[in-house]
PDB file of N, CA and C in Angstrom:
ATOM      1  N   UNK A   1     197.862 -31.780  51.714  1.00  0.00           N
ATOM      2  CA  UNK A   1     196.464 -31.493  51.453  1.00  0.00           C
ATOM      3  C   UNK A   1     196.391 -30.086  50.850  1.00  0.00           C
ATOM      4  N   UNK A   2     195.847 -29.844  49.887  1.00  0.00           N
ATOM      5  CA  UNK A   2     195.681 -28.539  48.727  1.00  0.00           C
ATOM      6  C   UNK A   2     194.504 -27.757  49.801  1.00  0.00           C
ATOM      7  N   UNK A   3     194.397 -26.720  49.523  1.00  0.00           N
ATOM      8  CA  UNK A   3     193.802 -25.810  50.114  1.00  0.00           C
ATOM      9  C   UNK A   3     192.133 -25.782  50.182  1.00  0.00           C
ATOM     10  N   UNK A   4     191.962 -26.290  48.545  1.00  0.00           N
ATOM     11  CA  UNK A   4     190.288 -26.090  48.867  1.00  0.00           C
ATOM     12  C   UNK A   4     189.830 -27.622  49.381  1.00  0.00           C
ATOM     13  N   UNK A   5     190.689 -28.771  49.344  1.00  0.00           N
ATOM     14  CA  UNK A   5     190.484 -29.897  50.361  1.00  0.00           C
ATOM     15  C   UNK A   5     190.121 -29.867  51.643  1.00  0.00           C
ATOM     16  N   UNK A   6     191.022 -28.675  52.033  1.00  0.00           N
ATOM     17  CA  UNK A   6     190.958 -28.055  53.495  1.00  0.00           C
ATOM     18  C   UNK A   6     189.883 -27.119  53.708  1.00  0.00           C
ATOM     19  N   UNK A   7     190.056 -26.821  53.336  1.00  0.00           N
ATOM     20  CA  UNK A   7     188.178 -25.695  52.842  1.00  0.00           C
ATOM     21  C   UNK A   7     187.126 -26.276  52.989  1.00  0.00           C
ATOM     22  N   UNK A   8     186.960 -27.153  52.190  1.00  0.00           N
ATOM     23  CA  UNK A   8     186.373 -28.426  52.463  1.00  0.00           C
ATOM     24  C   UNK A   8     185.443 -29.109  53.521  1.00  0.00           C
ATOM     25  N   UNK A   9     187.043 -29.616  54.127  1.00  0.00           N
ATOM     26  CA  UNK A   9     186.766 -30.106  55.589  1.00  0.00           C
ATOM     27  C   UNK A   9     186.021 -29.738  56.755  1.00  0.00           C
ATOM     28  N   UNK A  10     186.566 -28.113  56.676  1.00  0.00           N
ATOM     29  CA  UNK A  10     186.288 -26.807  57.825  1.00  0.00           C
ATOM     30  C   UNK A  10     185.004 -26.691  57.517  1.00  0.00           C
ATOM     31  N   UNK A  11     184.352 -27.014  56.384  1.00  0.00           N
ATOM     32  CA  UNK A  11     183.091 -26.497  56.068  1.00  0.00           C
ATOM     33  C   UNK A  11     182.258 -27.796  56.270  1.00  0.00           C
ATOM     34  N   UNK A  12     182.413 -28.822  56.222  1.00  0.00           N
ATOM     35  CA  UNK A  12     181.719 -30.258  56.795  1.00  0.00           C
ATOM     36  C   UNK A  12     182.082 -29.913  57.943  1.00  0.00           C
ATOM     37  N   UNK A  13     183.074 -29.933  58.841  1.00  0.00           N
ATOM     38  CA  UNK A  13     182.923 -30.075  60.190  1.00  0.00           C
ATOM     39  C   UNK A  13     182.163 -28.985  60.562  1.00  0.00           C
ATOM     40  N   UNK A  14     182.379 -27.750  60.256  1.00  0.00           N
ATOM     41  CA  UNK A  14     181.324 -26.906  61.053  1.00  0.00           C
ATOM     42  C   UNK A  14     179.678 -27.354  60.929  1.00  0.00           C
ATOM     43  N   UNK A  15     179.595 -27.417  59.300  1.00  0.00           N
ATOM     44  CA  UNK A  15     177.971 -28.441  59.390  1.00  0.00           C
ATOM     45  C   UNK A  15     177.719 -29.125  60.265  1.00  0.00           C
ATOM     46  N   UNK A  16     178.213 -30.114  60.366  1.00  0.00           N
ATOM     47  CA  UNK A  16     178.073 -31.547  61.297  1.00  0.00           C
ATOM     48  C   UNK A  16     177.861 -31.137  62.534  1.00  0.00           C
ATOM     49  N   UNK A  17     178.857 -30.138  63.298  1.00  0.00           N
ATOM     50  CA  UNK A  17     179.180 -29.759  64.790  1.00  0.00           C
ATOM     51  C   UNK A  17     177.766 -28.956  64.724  1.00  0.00           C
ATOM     52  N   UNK A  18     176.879 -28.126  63.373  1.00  0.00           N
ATOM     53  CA  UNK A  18     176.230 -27.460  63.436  1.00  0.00           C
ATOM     54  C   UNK A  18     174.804 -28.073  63.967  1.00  0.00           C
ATOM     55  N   UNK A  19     175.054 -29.556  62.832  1.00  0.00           N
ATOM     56  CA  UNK A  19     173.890 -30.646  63.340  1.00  0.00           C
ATOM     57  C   UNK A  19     173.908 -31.261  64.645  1.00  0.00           C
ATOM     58  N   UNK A  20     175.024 -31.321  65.093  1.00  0.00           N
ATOM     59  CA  UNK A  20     175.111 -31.860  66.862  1.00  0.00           C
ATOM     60  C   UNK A  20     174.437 -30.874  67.632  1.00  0.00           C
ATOM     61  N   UNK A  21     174.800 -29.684  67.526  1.00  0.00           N
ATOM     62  CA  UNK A  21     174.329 -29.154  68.083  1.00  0.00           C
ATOM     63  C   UNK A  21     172.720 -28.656  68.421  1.00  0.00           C
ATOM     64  N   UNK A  22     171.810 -28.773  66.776  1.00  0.00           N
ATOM     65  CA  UNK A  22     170.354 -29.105  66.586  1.00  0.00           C
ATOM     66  C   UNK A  22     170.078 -30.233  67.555  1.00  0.00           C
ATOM     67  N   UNK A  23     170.945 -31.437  67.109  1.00  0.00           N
ATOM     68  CA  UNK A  23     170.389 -32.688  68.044  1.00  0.00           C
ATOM     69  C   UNK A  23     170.524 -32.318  69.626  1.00  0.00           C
ATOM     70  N   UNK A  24     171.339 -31.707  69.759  1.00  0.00           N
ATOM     71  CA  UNK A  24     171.099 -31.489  71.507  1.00  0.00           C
ATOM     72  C   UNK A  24     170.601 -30.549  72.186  1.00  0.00           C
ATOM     73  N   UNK A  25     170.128 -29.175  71.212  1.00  0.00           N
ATOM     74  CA  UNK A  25     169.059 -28.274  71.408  1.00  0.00           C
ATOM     75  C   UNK A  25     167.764 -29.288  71.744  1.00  0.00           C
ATOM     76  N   UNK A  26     167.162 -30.202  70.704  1.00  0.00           N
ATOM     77  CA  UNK A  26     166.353 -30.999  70.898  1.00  0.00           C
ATOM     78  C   UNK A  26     166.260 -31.898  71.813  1.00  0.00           C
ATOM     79  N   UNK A  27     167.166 -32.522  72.183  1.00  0.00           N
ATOM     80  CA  UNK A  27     167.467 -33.749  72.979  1.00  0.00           C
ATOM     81  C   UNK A  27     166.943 -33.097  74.208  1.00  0.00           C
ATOM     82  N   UNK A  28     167.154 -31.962  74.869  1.00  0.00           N
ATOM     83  CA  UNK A  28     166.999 -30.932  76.265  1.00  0.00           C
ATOM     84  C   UNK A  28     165.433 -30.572  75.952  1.00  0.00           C
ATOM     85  N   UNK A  29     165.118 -30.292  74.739  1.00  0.00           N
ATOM     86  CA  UNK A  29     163.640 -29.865  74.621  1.00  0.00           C
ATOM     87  C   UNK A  29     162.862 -31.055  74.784  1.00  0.00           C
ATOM     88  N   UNK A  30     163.465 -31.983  74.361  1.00  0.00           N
ATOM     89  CA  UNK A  30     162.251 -33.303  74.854  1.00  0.00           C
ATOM     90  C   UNK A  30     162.432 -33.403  76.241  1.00  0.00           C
ATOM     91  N   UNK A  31     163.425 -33.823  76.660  1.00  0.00           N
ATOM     92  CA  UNK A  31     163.645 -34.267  78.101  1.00  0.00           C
ATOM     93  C   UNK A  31     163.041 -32.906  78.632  1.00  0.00           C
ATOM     94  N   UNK A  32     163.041 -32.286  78.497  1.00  0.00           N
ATOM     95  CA  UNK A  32     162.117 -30.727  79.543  1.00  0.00           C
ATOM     96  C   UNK A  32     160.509 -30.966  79.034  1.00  0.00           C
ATOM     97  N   UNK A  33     159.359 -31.496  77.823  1.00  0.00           N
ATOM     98  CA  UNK A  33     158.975 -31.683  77.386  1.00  0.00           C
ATOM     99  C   UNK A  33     158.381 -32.863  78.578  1.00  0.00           C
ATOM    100  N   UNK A  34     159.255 -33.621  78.651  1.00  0.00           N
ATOM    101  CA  UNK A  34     158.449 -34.747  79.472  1.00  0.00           C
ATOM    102  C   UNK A  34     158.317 -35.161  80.861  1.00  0.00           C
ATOM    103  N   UNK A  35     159.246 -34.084  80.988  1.00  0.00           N
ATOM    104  CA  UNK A  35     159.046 -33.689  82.424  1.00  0.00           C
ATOM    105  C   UNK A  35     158.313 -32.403  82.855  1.00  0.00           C
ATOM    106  N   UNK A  36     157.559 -31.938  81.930  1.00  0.00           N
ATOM    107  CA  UNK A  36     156.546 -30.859  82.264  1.00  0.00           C
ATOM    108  C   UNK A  36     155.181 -32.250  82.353  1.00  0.00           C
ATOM    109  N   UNK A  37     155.321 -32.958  81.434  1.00  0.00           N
ATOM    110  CA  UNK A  37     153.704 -33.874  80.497  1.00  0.00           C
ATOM    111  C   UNK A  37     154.247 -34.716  82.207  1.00  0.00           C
ATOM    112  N   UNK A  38     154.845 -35.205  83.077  1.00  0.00           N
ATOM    113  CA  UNK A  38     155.307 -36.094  83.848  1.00  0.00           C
ATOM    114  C   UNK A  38     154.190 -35.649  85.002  1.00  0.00           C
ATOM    115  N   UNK A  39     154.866 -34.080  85.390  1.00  0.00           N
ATOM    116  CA  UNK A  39     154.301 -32.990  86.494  1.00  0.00           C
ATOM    117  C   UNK A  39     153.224 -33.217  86.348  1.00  0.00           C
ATOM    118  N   UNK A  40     152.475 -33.065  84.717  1.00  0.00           N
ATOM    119  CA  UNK A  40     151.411 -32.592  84.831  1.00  0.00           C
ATOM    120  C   UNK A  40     149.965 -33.617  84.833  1.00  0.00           C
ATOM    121  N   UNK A  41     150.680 -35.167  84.480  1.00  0.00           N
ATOM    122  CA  UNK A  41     149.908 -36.227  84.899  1.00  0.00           C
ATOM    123  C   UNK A  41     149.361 -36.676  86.259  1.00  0.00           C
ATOM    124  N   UNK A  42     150.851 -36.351  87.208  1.00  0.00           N
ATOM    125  CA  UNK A  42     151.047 -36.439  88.641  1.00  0.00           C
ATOM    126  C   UNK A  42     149.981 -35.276  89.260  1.00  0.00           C
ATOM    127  N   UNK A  43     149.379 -34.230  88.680  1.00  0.00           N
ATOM    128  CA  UNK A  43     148.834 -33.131  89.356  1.00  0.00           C
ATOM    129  C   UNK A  43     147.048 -34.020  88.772  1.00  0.00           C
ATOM    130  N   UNK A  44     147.729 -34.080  87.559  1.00  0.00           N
ATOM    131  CA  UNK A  44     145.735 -34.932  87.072  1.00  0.00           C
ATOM    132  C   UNK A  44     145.511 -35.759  88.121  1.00  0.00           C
ATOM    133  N   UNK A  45     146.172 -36.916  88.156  1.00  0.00           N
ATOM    134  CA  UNK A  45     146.160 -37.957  88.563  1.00  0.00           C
ATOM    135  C   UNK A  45     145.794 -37.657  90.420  1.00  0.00           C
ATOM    136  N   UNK A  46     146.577 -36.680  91.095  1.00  0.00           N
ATOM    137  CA  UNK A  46     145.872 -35.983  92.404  1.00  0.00           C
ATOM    138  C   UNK A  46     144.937 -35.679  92.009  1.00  0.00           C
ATOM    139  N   UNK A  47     144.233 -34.806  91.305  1.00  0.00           N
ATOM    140  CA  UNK A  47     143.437 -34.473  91.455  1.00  0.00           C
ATOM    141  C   UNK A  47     141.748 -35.590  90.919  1.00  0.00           C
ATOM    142  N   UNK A  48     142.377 -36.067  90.569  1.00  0.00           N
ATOM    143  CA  UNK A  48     141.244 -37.303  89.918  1.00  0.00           C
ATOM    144  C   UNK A  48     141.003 -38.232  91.188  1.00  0.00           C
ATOM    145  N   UNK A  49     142.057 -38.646  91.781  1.00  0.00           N
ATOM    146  CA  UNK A  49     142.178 -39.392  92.945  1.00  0.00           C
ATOM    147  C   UNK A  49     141.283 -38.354  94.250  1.00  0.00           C
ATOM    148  N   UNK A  50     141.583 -37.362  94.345  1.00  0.00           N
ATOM    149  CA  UNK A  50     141.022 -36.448  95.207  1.00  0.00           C
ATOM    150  C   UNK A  50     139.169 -36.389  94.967  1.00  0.00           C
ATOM    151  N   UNK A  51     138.802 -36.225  93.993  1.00  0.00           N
ATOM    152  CA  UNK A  51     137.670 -35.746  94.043  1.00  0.00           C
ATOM    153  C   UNK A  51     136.494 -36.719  94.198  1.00  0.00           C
ATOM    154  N   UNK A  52     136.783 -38.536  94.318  1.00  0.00           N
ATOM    155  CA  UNK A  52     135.711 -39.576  94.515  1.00  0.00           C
ATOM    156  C   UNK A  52     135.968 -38.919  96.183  1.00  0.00           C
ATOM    157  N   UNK A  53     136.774 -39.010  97.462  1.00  0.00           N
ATOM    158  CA  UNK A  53     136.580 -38.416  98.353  1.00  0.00           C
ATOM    159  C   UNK A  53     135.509 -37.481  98.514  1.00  0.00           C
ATOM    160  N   UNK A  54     135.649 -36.280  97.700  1.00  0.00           N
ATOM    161  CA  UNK A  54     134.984 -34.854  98.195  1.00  0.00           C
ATOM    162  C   UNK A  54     133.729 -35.422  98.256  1.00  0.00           C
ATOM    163  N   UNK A  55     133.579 -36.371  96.835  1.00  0.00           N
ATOM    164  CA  UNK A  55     131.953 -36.590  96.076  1.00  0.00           C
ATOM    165  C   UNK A  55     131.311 -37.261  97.535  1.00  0.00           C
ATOM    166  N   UNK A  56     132.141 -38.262  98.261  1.00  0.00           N
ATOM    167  CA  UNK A  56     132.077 -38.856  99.599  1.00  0.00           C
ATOM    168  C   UNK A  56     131.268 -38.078 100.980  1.00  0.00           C
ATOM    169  N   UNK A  57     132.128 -37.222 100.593  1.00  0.00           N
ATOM    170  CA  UNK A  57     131.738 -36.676 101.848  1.00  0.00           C
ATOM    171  C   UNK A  57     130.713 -35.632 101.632  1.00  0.00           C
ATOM    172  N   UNK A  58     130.948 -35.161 100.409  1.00  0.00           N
ATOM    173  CA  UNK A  58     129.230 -33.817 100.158  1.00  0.00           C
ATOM    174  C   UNK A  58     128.275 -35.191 100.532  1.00  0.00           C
ATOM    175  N   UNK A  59     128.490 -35.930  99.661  1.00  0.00           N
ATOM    176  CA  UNK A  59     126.989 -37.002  99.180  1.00  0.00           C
ATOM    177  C   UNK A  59     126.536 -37.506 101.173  1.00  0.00           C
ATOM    178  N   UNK A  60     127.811 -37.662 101.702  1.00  0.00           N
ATOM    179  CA  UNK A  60     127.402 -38.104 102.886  1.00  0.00           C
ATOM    180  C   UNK A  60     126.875 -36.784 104.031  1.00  0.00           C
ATOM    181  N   UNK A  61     127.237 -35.634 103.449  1.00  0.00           N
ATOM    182  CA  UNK A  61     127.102 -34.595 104.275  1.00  0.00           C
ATOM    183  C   UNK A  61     125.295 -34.439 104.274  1.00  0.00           C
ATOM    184  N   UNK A  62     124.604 -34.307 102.405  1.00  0.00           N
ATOM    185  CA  UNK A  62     123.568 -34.451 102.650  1.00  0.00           C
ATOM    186  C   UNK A  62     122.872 -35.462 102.552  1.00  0.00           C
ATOM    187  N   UNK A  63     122.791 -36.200 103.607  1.00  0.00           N
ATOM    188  CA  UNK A  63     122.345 -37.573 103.955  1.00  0.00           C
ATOM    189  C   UNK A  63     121.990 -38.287 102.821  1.00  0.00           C
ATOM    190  N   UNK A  64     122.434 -38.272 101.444  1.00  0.00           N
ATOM    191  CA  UNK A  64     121.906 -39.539 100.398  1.00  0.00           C
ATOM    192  C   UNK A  64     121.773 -40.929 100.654  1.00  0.00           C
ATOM    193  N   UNK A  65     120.715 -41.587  99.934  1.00  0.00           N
ATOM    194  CA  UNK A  65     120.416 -42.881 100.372  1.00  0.00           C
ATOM    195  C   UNK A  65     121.504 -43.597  99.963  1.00  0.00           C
ATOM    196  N   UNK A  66     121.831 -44.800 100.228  1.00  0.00           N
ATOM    197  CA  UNK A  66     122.861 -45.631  99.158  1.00  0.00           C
ATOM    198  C   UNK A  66     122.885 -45.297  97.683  1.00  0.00           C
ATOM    199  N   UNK A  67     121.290 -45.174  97.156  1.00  0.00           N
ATOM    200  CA  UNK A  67     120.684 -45.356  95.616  1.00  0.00           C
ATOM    201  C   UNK A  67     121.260 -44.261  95.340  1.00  0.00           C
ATOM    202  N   UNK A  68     121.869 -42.818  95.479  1.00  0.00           N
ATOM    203  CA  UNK A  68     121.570 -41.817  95.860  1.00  0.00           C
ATOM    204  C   UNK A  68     123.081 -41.191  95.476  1.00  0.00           C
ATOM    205  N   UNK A  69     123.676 -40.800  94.123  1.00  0.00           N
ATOM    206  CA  UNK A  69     124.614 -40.122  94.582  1.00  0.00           C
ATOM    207  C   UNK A  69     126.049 -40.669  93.568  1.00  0.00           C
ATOM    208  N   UNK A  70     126.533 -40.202  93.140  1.00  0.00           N
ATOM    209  CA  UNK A  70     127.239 -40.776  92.080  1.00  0.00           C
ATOM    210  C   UNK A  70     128.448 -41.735  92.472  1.00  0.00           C
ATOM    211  N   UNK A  71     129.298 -40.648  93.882  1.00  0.00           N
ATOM    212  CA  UNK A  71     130.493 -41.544  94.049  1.00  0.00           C
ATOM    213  C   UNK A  71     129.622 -43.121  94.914  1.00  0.00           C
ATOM    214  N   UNK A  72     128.523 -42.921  95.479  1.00  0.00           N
ATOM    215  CA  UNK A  72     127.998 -44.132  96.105  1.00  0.00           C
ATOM    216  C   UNK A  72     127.394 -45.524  95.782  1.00  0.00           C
ATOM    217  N   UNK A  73     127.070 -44.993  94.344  1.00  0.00           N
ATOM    218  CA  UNK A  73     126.926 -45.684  93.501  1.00  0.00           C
ATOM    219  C   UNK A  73     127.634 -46.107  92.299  1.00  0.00           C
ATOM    220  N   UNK A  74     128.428 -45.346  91.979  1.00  0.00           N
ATOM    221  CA  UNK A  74     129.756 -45.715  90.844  1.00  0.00           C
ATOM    222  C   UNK A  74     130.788 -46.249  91.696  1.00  0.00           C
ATOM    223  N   UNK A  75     130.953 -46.568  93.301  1.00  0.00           N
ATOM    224  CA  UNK A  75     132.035 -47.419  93.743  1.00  0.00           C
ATOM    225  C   UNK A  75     131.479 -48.557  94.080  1.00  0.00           C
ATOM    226  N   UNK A  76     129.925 -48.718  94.217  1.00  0.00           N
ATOM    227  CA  UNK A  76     129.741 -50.305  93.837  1.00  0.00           C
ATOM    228  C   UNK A  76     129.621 -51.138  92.681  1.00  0.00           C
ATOM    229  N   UNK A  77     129.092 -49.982  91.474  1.00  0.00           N
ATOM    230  CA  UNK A  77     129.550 -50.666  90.459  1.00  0.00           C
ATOM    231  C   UNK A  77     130.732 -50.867  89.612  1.00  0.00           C
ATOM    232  N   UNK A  78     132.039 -50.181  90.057  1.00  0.00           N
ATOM    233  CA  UNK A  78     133.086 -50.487  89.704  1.00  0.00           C
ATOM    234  C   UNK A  78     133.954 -51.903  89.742  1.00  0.00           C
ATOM    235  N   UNK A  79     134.709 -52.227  88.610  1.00  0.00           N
ATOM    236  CA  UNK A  79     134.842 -53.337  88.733  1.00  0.00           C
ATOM    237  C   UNK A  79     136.596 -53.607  89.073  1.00  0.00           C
ATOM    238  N   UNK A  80     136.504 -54.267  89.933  1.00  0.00           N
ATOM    239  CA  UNK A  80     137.365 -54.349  90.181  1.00  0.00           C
ATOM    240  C   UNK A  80     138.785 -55.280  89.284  1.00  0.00           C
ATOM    241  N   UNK A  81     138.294 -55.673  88.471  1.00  0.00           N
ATOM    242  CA  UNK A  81     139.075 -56.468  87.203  1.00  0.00           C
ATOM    243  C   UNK A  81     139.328 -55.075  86.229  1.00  0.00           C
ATOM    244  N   UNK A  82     138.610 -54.409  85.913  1.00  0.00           N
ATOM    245  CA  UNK A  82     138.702 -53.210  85.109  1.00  0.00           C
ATOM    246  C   UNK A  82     139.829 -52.821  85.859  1.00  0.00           C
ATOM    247  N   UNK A  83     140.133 -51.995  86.872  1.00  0.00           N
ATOM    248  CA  UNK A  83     140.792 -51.343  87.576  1.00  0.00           C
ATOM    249  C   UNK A  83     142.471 -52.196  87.105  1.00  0.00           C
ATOM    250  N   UNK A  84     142.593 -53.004  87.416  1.00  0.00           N
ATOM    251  CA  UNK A  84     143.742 -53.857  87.601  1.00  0.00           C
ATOM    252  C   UNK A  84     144.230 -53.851  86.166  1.00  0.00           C
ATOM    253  N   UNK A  85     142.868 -54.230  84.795  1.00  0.00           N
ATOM    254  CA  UNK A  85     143.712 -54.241  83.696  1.00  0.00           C
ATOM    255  C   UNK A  85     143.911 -52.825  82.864  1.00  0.00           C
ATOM    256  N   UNK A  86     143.009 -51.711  83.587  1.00  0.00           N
ATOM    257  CA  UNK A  86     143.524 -50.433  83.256  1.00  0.00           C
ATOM    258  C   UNK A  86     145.055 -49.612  83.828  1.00  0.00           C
ATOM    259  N   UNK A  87     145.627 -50.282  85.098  1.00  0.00           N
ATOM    260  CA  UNK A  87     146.965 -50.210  85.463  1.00  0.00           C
ATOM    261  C   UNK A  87     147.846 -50.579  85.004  1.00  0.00           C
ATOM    262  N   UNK A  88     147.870 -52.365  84.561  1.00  0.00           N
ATOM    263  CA  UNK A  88     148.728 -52.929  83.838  1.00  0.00           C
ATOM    264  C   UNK A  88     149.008 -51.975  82.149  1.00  0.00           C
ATOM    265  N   UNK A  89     147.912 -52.195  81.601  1.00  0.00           N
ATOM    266  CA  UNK A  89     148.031 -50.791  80.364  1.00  0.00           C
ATOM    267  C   UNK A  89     148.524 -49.426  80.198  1.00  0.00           C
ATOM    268  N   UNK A  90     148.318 -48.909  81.057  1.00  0.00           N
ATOM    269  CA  UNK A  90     149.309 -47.383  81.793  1.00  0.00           C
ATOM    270  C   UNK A  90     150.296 -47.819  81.838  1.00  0.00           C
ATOM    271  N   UNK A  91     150.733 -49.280  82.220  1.00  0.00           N
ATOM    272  CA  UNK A  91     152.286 -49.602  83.264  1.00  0.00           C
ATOM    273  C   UNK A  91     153.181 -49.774  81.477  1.00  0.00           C
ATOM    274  N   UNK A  92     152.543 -50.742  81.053  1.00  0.00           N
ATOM    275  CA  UNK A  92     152.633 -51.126  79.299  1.00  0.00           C
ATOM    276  C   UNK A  92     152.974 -49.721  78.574  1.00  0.00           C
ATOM    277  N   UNK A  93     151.921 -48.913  78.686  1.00  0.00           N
ATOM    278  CA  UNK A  93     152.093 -47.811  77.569  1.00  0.00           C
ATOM    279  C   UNK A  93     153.240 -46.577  77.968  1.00  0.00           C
ATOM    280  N   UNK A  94     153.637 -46.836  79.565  1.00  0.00           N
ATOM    281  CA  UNK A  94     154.888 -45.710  79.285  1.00  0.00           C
ATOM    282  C   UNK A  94     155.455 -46.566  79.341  1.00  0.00           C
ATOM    283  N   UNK A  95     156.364 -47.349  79.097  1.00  0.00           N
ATOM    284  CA  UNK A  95     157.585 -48.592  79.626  1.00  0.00           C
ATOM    285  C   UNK A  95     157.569 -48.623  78.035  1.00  0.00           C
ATOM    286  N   UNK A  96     156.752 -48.236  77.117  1.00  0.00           N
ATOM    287  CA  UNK A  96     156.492 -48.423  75.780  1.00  0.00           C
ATOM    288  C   UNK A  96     157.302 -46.805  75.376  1.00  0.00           C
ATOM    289  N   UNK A  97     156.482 -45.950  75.890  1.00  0.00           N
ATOM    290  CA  UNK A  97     156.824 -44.707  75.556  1.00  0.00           C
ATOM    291  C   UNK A  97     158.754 -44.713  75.812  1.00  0.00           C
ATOM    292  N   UNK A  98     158.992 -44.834  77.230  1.00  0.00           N
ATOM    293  CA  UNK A  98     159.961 -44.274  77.598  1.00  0.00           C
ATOM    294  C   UNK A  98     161.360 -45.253  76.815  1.00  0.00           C
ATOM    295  N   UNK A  99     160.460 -46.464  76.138  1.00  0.00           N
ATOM    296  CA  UNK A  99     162.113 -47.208  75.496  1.00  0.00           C
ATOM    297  C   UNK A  99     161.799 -46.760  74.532  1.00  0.00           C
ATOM    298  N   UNK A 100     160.182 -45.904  73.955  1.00  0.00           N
ATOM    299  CA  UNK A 100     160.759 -45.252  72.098  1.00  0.00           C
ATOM    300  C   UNK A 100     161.080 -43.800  72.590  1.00  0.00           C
ATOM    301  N   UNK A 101     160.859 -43.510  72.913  1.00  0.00           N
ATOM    302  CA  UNK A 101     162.094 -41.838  73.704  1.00  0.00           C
ATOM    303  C   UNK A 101     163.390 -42.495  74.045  1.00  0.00           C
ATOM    304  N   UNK A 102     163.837 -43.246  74.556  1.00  0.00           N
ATOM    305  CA  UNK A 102     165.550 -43.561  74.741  1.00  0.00           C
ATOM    306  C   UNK A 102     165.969 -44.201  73.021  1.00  0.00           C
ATOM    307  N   UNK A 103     165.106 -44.544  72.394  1.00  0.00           N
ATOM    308  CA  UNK A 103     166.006 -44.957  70.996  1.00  0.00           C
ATOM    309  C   UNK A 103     165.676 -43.950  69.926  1.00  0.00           C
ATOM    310  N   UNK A 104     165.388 -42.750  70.526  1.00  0.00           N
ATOM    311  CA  UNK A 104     164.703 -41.765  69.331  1.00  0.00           C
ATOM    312  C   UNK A 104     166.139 -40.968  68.882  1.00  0.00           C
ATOM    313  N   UNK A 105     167.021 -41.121  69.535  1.00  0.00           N
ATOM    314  CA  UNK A 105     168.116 -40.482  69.289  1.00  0.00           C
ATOM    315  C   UNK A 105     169.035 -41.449  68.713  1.00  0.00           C
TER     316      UNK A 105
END
């Protein structure tokens, strides 16, 4: 092999090793990326879950009628079919997400 063949080479492989290395700078920035967006659903999601309670107990603290009061009246009109096909869709849309994040690489 002549010299600038070899020259060459050294200079593609360092590229390439240069591009592996981009790809796995990135690869760590997503995966840290989605485990911040993960945390920070899990903290919504408490706290969304938390606050029909509070609304509970103020609304019941000052004696509201049934008619009377948002969480007392938005948990009878909630539907309970809504609920079920808004889970299945969450369940759908990361199971969606997380197999186009495992083939993004």
């Amino acid at each position: 092999m002549n010299d600038s063949a070899q020259k060459f080479l050294l200079q593609e492989f360092n590229a390439l090793r240069d591009n592996l290395m981009e790809c796995v700078k990135e690869n760590r920035q997503l995966e840290l990326n989605a485990l911040l967006s993960a945390l920070k659903a899990w903290s919504l999601w408490k706290r969304r879950n938390h606050t029909p309670e509070y609304l509970q107990t103020v609304e019941a603290t000052i004696s509201a009628s049934d008619k009377l009061g948002w969480e007392r009246e938005f948990a009878k009109s909630t539907d309970y079919s809504k609920s079920i096909s808004a889970a299945i869709f969450r369940v759908f849309l990361e199971a969606a997400t997380i197999f186009a994040a495992a083939n993004v690489v």
